[in-house]
Protein backbone atom coordinates (compact mmCIF):
# COMPACT_ATOMS: atom_id res chain seq x y z
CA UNK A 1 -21.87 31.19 -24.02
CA UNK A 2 -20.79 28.62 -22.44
CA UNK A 3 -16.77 27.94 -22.53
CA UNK A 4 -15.19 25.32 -25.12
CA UNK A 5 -14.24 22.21 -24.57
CA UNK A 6 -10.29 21.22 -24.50
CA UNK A 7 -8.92 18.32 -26.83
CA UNK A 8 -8.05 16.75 -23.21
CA UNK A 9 -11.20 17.47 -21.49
CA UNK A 10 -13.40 15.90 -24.12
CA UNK A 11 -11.08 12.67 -23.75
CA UNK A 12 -11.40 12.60 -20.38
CA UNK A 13 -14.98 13.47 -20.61
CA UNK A 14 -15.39 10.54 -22.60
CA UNK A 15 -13.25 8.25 -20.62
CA UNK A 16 -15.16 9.01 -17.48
CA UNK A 17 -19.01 8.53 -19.69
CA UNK A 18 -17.62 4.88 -21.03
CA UNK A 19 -16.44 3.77 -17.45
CA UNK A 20 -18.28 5.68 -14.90
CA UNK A 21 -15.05 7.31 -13.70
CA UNK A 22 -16.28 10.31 -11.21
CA UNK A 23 -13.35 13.29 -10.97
CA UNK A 24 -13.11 15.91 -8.36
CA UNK A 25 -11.47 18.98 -8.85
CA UNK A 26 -10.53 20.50 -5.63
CA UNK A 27 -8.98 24.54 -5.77
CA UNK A 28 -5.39 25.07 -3.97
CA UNK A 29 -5.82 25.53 -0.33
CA UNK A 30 -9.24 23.57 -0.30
CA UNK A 31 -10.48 19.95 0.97
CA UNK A 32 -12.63 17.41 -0.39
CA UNK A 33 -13.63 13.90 0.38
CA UNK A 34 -14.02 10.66 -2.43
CA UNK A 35 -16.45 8.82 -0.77
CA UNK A 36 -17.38 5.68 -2.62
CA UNK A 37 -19.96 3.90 -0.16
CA UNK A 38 -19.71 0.27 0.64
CA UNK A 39 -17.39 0.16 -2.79
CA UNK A 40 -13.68 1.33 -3.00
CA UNK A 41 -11.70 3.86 -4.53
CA UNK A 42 -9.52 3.13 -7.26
CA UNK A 43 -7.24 6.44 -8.73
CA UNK A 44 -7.50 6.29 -12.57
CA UNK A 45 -5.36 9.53 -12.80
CA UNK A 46 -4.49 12.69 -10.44
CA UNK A 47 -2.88 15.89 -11.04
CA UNK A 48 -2.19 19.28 -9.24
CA UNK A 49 -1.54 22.27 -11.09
CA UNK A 50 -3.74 23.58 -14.16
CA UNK A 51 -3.88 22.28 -17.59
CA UNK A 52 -7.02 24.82 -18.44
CA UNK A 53 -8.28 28.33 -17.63
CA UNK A 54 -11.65 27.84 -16.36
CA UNK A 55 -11.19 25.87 -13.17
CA UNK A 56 -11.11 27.50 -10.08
CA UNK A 57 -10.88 30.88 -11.50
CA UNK A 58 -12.88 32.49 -9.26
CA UNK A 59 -11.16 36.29 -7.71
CA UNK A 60 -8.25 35.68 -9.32
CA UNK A 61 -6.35 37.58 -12.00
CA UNK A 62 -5.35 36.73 -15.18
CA UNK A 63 -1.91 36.15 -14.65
CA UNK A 64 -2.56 33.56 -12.13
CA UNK A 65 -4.71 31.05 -14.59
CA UNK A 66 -3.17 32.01 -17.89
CA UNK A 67 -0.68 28.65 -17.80
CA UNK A 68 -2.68 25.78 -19.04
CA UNK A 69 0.73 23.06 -18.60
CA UNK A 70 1.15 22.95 -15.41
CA UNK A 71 1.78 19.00 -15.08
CA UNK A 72 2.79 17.17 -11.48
CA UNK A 73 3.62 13.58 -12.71
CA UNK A 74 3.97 12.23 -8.88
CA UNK A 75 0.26 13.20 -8.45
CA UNK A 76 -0.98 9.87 -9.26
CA UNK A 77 0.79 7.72 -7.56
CA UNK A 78 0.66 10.58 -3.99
CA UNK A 79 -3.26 10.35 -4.37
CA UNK A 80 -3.38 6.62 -4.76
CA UNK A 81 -1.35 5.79 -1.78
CA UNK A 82 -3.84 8.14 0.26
CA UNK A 83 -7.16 6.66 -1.39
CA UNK A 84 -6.77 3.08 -3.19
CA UNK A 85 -8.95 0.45 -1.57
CA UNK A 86 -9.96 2.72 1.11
CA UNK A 87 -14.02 3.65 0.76
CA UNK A 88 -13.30 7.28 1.96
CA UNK A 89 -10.34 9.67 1.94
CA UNK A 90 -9.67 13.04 2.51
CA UNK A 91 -7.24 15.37 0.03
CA UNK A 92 -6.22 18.40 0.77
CA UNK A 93 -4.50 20.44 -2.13
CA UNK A 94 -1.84 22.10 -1.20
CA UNK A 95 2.26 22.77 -1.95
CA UNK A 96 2.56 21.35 1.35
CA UNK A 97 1.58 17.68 0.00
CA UNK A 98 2.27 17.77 -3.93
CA UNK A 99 4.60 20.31 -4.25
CA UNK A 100 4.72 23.28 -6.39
CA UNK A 101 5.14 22.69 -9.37
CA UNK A 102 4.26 26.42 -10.88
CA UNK A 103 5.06 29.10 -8.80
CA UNK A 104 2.91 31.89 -9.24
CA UNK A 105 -0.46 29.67 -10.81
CA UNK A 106 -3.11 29.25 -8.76
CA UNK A 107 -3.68 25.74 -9.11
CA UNK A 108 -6.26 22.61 -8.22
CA UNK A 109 -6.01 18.57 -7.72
CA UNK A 110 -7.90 17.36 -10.21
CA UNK A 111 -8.23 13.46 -9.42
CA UNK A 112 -10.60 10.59 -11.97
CA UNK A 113 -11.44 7.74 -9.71
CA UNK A 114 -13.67 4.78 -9.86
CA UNK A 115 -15.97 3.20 -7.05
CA UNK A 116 -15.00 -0.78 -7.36
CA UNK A 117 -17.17 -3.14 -5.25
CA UNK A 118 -15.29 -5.28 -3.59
CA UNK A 119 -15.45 -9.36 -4.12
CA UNK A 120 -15.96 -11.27 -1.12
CA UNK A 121 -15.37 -14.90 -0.94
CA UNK A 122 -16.09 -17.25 2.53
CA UNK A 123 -14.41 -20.45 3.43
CA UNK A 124 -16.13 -22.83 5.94
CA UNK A 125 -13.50 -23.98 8.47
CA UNK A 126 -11.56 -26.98 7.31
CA UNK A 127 -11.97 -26.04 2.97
CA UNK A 128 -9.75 -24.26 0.87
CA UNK A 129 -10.55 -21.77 -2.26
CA UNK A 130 -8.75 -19.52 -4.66
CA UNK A 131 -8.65 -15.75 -5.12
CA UNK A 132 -8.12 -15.12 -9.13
CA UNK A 133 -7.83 -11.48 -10.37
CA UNK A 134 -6.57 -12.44 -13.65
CA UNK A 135 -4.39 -10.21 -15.48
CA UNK A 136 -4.97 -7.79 -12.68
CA UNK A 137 -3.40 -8.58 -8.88
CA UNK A 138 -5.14 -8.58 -5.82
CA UNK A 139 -5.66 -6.04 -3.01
CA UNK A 140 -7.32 -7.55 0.27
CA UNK A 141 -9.80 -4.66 2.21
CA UNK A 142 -10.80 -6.97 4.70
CA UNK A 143 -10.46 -10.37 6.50
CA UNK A 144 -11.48 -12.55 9.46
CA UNK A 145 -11.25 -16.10 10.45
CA UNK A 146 -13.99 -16.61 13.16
CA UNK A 147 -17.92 -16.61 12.77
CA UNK A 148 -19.87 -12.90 13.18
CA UNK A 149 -22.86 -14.54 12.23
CA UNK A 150 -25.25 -17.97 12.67
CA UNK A 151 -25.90 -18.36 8.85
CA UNK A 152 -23.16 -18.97 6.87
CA UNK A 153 -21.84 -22.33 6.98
CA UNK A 154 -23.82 -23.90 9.21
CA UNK A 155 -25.51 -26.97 7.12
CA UNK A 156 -23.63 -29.87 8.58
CA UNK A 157 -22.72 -28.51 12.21
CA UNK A 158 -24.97 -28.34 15.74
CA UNK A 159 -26.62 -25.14 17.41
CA UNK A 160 -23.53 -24.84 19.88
CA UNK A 161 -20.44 -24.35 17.15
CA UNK A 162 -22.60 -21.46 15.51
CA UNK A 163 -24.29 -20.15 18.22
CA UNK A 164 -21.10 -17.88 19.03
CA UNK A 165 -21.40 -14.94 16.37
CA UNK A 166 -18.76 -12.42 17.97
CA UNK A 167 -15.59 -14.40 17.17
CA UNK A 168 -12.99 -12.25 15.96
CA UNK A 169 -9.18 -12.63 14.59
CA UNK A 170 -7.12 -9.59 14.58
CA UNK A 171 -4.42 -10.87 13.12
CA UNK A 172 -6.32 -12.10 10.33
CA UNK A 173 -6.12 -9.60 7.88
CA UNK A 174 -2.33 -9.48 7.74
CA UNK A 175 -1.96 -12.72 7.58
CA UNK A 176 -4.25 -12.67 4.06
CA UNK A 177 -2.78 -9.86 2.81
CA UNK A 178 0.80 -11.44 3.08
CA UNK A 179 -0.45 -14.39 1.20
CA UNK A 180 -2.28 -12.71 -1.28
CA UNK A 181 -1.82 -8.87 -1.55
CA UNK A 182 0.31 -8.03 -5.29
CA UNK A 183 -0.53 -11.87 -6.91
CA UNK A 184 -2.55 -12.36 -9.43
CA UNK A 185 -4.09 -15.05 -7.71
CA UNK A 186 -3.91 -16.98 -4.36
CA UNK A 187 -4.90 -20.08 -2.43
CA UNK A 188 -6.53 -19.70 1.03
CA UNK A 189 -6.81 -22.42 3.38
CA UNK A 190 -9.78 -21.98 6.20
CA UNK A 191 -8.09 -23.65 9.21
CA UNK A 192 -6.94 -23.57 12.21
CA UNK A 193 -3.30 -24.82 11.85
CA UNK A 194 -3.00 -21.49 9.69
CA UNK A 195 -4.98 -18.97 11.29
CA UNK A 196 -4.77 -19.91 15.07
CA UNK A 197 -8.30 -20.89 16.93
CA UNK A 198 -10.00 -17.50 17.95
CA UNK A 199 -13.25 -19.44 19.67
CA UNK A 200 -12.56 -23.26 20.47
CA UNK A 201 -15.62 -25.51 19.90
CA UNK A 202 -17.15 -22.77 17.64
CA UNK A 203 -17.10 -23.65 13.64
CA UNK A 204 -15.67 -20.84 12.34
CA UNK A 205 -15.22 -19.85 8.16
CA UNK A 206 -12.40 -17.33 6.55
CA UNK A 207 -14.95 -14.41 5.08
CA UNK A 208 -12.16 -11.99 2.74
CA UNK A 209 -13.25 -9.32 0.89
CA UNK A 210 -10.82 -7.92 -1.72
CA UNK A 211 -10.58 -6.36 -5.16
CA UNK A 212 -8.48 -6.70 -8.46
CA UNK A 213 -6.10 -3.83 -9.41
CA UNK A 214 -4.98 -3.26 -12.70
CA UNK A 215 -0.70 -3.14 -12.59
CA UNK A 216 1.47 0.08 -13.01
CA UNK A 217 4.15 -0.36 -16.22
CA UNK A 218 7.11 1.51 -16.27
CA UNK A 219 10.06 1.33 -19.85
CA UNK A 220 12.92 2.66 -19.45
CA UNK A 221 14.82 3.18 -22.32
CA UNK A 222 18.61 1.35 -22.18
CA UNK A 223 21.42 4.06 -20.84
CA UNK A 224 18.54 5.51 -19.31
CA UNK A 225 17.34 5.80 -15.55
CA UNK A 226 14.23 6.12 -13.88
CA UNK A 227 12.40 6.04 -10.21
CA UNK A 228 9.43 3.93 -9.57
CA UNK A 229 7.77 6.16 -6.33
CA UNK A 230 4.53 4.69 -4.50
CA UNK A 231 4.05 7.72 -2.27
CA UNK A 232 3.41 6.33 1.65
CA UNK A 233 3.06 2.23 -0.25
CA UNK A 234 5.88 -0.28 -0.66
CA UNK A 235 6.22 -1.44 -4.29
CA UNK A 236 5.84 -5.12 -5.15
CA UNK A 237 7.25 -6.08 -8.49
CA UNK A 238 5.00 -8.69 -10.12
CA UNK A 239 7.56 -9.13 -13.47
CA UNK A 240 10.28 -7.38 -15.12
CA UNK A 241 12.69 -7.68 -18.18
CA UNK A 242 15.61 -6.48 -19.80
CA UNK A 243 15.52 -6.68 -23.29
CA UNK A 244 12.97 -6.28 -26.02
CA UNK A 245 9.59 -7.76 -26.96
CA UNK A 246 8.60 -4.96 -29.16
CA UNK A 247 9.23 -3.01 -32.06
CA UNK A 248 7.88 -0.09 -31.13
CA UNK A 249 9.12 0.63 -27.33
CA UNK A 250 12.37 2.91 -27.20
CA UNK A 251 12.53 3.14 -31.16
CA UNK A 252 13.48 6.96 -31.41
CA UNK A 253 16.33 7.22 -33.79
CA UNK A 254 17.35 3.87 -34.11
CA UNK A 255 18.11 1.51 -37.60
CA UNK A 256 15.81 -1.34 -38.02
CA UNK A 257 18.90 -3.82 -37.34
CA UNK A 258 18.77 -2.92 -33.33
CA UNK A 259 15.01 -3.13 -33.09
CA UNK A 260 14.32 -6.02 -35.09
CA UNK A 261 14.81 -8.77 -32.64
CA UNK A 262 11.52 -9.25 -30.27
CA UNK A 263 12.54 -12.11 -28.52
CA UNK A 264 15.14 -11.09 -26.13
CA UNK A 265 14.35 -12.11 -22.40
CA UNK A 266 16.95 -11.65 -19.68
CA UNK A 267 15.17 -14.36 -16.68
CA UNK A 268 17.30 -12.54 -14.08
CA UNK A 269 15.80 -8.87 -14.56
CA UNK A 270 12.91 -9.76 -12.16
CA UNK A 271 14.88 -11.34 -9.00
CA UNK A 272 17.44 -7.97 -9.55
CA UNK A 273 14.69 -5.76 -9.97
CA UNK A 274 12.77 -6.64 -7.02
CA UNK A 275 15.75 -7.08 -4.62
CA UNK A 276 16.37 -3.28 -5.54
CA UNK A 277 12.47 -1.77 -5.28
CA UNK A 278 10.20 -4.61 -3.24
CA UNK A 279 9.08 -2.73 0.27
CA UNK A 280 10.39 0.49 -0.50
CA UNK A 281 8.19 3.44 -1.17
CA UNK A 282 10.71 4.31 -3.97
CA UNK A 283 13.39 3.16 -6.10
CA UNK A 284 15.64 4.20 -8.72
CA UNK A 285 16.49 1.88 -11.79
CA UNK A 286 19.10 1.91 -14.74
CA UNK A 287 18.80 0.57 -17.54
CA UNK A 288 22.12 -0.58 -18.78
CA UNK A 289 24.35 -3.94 -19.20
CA UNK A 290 26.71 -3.17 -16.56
CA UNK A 291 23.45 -3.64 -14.57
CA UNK A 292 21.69 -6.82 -15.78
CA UNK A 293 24.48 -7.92 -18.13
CA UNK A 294 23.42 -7.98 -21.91
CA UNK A 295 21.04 -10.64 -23.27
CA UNK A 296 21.42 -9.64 -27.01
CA UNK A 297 24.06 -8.32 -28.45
CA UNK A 298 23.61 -5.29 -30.89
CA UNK A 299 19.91 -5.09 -29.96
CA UNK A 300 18.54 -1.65 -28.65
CA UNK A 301 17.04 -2.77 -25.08
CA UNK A 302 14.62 -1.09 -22.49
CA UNK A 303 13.34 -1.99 -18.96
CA UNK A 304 10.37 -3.15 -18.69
CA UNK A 305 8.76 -3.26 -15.04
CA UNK A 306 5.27 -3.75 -14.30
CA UNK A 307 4.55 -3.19 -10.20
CA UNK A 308 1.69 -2.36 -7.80
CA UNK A 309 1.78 -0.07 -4.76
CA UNK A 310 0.75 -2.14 -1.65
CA UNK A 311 -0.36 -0.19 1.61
CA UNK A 312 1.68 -1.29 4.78
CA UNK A 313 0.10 -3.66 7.00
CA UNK A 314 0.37 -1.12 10.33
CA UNK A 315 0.40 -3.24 13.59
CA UNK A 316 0.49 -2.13 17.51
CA UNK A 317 1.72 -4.00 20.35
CA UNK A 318 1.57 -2.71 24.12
CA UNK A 319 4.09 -4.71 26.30
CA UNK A 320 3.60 -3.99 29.86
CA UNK A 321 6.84 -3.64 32.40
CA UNK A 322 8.00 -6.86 33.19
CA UNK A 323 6.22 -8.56 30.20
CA UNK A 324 7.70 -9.80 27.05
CA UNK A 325 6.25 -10.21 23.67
CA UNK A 326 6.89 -11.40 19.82
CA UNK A 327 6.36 -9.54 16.60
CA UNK A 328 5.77 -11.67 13.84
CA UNK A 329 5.30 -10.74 10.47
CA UNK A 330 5.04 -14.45 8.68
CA UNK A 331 7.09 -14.85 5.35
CA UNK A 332 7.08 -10.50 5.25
CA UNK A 333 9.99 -8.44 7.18
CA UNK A 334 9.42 -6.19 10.45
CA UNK A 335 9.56 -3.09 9.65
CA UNK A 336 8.94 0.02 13.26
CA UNK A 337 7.30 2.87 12.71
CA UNK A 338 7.64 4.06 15.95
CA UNK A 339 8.08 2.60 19.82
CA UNK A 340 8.15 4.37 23.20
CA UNK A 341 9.05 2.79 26.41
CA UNK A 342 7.02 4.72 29.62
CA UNK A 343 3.72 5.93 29.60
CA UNK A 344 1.01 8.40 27.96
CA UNK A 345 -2.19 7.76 29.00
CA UNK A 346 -3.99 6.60 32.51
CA UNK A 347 -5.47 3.51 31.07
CA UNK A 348 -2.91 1.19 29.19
CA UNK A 349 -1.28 -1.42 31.67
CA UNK A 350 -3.32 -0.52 34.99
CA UNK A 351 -4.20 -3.64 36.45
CA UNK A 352 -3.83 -3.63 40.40
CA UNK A 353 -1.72 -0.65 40.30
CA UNK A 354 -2.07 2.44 42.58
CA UNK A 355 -3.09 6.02 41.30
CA UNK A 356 0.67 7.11 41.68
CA UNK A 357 1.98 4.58 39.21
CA UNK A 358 0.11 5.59 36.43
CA UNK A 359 -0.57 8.91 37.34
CA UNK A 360 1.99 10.32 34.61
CA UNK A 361 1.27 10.59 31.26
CA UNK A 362 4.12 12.58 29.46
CA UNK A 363 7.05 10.30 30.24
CA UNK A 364 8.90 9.38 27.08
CA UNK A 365 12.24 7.51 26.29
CA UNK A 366 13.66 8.89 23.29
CA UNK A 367 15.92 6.58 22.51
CA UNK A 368 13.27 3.41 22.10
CA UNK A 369 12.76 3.45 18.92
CA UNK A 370 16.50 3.41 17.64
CA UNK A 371 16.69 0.24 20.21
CA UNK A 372 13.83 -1.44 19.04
CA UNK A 373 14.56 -0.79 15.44
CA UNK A 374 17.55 -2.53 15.87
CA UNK A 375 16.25 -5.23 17.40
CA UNK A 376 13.43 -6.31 15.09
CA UNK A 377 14.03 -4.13 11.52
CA UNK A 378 14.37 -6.28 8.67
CA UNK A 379 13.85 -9.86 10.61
CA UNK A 380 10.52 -12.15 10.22
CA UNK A 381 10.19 -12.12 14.03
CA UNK A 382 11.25 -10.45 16.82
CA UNK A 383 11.02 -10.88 21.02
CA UNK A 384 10.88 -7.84 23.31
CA UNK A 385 10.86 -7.53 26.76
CA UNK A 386 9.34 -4.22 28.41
CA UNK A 387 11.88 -3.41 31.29
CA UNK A 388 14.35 -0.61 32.86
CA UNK A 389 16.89 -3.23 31.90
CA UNK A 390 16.46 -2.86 28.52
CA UNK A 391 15.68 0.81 27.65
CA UNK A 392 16.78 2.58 30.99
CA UNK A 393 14.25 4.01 33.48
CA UNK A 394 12.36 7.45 32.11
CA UNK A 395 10.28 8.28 34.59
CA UNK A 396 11.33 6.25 38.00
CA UNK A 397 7.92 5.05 40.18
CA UNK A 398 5.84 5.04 37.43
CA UNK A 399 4.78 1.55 35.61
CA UNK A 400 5.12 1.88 32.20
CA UNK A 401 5.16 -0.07 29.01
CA UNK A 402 6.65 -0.49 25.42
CA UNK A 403 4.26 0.83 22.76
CA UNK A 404 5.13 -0.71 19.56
CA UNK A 405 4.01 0.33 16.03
CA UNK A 406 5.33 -1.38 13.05
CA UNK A 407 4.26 -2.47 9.73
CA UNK A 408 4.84 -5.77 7.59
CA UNK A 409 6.79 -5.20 4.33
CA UNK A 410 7.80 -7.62 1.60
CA UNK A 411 11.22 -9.15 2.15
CA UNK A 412 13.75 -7.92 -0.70
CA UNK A 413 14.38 -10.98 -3.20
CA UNK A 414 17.81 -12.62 -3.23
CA UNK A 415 19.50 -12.98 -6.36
CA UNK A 416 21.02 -16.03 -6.90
């Protein structure tokens, strides 16, 4: 006979049936892959441990599957930051990534996700057009201003502006993302005083392809505290509010006279809010008057914050000795992942040098990514200049160069 059905698993089994939800339950010490095709992944809900007995049961004793509660409530958020918007991603479940959060079960991830096509939208050069996501908030997968083909827009120009089909923007997709990435909608202007020109005399069109997100909603009840965590993301608060709109949020054990009023907005919670959590990976949050002051007096208030996770925009830059350089991160902050001034491989920065110079490959200055840190964290832009006078010689006869990584995160709000 086959086993019964849990309460929970017939929910989910539903939920999954009504949405076309797909879940993957992958046993401790295992890897899978979501693969969604051309579409992306979007994480419905994750969790490692075991909330039944008949999942990855196989070889092992009783006392090993017998608890059925074994809850990890970071899950969710961990396997999002790994898979959302990606159309692939590997998981691997193990203590080692989620934790343990029942010694002695043998446990599995057990992650619901949905395949969303993306929406693309295309701009010929010199138009503008709007993203709209509507209650949701936009997540940009790809971008480029250029042309990489001889169809689209073409109607009103000659053979020689489209005849160029390999024109390219790197810098493209950041550039989108800061504008749009965690807004509910944006505007996008297809020219070249915005995006630079990647292919003079070539007509050229801004093709984005993106998809809407639902939010993430967080309450937190007043004299409470909580942490927002997006796992390897930055948070972007999209509104927030101290108060009460409700009568039924945070009502535990309270008389009707501190519930009854629905109306109370604090307009500051947001700009505080944000200035604490936007571009962090985490944050912690209480909810209390000696924190956002009190809006209504002898009113029973909560927190409300509704956020998104938002990958970091990773960038590289490779400065060779003697050169110099700008990072530039638009209207978003600078924020280095790692640097190294010297060399590691034989084929970065080679021009017209001898074998000698580039010959080796393991010298390292340890101390470049403190420098450069402190040169560019936290700023829009930064200038760097590659050179012995700078970070010290590592390795003296060889040419080397300043390998930059860094990422783009939302600058914190300032409260006024």
């Amino acid at each position: 006979m086959s086993p019964r059905l849990t309460l929970g698993a017939l929910i989910l089994l539903a939920c999954c049936m009504s949405t076309g939800a797909e879940t993957t339950d992958i046993c401790e010490g295992q890897q899978a892959t979501l693969n969604c095709g051309s579409s992306v992944i979007n994480v419905v809900s994750a969790n490692y441990g075991r909330t039944d007995s008949v999942t990855c049961i196989s070889g092992r004793p009783a006392n090993q599957i017998s608890k059925t509660d074994c809850i990890n409530p970071t899950t969710s958020l961990l396997v999002a930051s790994i898979c959302n918007a990606k159309t692939s991603c590997s998981l691997d479940a193990s203590n080692s990534v989620f934790s343990e959060p029942c010694n002695g079960t043998y446990k599995y991830l057990d992650v619901t996700y949905t395949c969303i096509p993306p929406m693309r939208t295309v701009i010929c050069e010199g138009q503008e057009a709007t993203l709209n996501c509507g209650s949701s908030v936009i997540n940009v997968v790809s971008a480029n201003y250029g042309r990489t083909d001889s169809v689209t827009c073409f109607s009103v120009h000659s053979g020689s502006q489209i005849s160029k089909t390999d024109c390219i923007l790197s810098t493209t997709f950041r550039m989108v993302a800061i504008i749009c990435i965690g807004k509910t909608s944006c505007s996008l202007d297809a020219s070249n005083s915005v995006f630079s020109d990647p292919c003079i005399g070539t007509s050229k069109f801004l093709d984005v392809t993106y998809i809407c997100v639902p939010t993430m909603t967080t309450d937190i009840c007043e004299g409470r505290q909580a942490t927002l965590n997006c796992g390897s993301s930055v948070i972007n608060v999209v509104s927030a509010n101290y108060g009460r709109t409700d009568s039924v949020t945070c009502i535990s054990g309270r008389p009707a006279n501190q519930i009854s009023k629905t109306d109370c907005i604090n307009p500051k919670t947001f700009l505080l809010v944000a200035s604490i959590c936007d571009g962090k990976t985490s944050c912690s949050l209480v909810a209390s008057n000696s924190v956002f002051t009190d809006p209504c007096y002898g009113t029973y208030k909560y927190l409300h914050v509704t956020y998104i996770c938002v990958p970091t925009i990773s960038e590289k830059t490779v400065i060779c000795e003697g050169q110099r350089t700008t990072l530039n991160c638009g209207s978003s902050v600078i924020n280095v992942v790692s640097a190294n001034y010297g060399r590691t491989d034989s084929v970065t920065c080679i021009s017209g040098r001898p074998a000698n110079q580039i010959s080796k490959t393991d010298c390292i200055n340890p101390n470049t990514f403190l420098l450069v840190a402190s040169i560019c964290d936290g700023k829009t832009s930064c200038s760097l200049v590659a050179s012995n006078s700078v970070f010290t010689d590592p390795c003296y006869g060889t040419y080397k160069y300043l390998d930059v990584t860094y990422t783009c995160i939302p600058p914190m709000s300032i409260v006024g």
